[in-house]
C-alpha atoms as a PDB file:
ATOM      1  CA  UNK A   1      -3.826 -66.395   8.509  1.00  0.00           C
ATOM      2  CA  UNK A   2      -5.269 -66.222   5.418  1.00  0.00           C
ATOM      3  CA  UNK A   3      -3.834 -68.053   1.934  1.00  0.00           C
ATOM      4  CA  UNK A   4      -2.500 -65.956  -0.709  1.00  0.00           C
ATOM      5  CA  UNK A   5      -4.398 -67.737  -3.101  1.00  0.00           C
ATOM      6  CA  UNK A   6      -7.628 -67.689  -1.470  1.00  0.00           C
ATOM      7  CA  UNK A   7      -7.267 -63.791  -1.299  1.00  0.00           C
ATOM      8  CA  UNK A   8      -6.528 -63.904  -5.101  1.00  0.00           C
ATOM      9  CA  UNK A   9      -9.565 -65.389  -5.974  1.00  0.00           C
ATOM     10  CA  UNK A  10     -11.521 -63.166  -3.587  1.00  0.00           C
ATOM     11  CA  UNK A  11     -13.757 -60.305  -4.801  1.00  0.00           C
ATOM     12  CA  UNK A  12     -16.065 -58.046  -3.187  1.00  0.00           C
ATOM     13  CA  UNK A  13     -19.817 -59.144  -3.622  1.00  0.00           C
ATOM     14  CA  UNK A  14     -21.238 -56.054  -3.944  1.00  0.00           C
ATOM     15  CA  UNK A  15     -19.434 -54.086  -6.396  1.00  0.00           C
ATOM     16  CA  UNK A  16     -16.797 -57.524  -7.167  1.00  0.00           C
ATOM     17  CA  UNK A  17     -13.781 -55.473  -7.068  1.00  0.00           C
ATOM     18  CA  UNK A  18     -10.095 -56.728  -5.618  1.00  0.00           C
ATOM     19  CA  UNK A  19     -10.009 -56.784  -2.684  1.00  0.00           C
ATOM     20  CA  UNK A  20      -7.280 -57.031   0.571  1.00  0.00           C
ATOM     21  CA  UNK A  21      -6.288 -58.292   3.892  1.00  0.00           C
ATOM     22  CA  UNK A  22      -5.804 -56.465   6.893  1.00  0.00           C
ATOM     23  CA  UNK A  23      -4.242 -58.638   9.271  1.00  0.00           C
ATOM     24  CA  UNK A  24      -4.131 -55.803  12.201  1.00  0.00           C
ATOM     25  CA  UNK A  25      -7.692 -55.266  11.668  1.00  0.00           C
ATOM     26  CA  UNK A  26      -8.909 -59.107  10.803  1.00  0.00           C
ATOM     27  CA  UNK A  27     -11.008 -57.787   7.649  1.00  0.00           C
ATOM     28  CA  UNK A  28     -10.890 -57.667   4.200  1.00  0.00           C
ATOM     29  CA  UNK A  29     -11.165 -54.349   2.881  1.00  0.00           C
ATOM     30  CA  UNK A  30     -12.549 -53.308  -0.912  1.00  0.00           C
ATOM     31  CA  UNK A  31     -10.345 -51.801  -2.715  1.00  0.00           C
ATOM     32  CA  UNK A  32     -13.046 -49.788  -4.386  1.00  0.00           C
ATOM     33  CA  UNK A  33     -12.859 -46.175  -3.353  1.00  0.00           C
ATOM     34  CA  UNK A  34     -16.787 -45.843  -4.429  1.00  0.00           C
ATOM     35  CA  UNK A  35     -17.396 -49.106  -2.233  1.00  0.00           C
ATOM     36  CA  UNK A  36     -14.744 -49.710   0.441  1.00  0.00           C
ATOM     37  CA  UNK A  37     -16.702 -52.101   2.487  1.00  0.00           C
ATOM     38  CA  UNK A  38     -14.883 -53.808   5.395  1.00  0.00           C
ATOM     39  CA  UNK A  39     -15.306 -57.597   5.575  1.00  0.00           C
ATOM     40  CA  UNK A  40     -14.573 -59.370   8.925  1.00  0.00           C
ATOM     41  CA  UNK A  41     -12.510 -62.434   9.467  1.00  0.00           C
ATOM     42  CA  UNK A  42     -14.295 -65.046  12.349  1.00  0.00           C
ATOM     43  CA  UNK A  43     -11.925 -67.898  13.193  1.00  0.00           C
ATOM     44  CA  UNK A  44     -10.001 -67.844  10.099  1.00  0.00           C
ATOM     45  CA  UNK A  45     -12.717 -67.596   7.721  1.00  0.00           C
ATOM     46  CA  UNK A  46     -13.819 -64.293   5.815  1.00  0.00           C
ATOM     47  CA  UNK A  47     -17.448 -63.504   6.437  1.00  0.00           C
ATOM     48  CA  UNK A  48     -17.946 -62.530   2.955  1.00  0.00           C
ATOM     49  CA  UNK A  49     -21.680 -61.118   3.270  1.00  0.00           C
ATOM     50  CA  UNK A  50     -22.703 -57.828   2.468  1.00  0.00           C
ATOM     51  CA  UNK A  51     -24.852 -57.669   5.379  1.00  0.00           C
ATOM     52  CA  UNK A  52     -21.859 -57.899   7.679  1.00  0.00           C
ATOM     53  CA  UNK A  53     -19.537 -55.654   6.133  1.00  0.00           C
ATOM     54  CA  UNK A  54     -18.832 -52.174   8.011  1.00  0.00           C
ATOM     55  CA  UNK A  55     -18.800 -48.961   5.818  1.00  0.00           C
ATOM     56  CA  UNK A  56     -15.746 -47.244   6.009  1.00  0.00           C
ATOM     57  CA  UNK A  57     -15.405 -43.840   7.930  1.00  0.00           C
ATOM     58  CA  UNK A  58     -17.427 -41.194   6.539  1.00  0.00           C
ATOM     59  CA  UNK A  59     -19.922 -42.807   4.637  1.00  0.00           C
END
């Protein structure tokens, strides 16, 4: 779905921390417990804007 190097380059634009894929899901989730966001994944491509992301559960 995704290339491995294209998800090693990625970085959350918020808070730029690593982030990771979630194929079940289609997102890309920060791996920042202070951020978290959830990224979504439209036709193969990560929508990589804050204004898209979900919050995770809780916040």
């Amino acid at each position: 779905m995704i290339d491995k190097e294209l998800m090693e380059i990625l970085a959350c634009p918020k808070c730029k921390s690593e982030v990771r894929l979630d194929e079940a899901a289609q997102r890309i989730i920060c791996v920042s417990p202070s951020c978290g966001l959830r990224y979504p994944i439209r036709d193969g491509i990560p929508v990589m804007l804050i204004d898209e992301a979900e919050k995770p559960a809780g916040c």
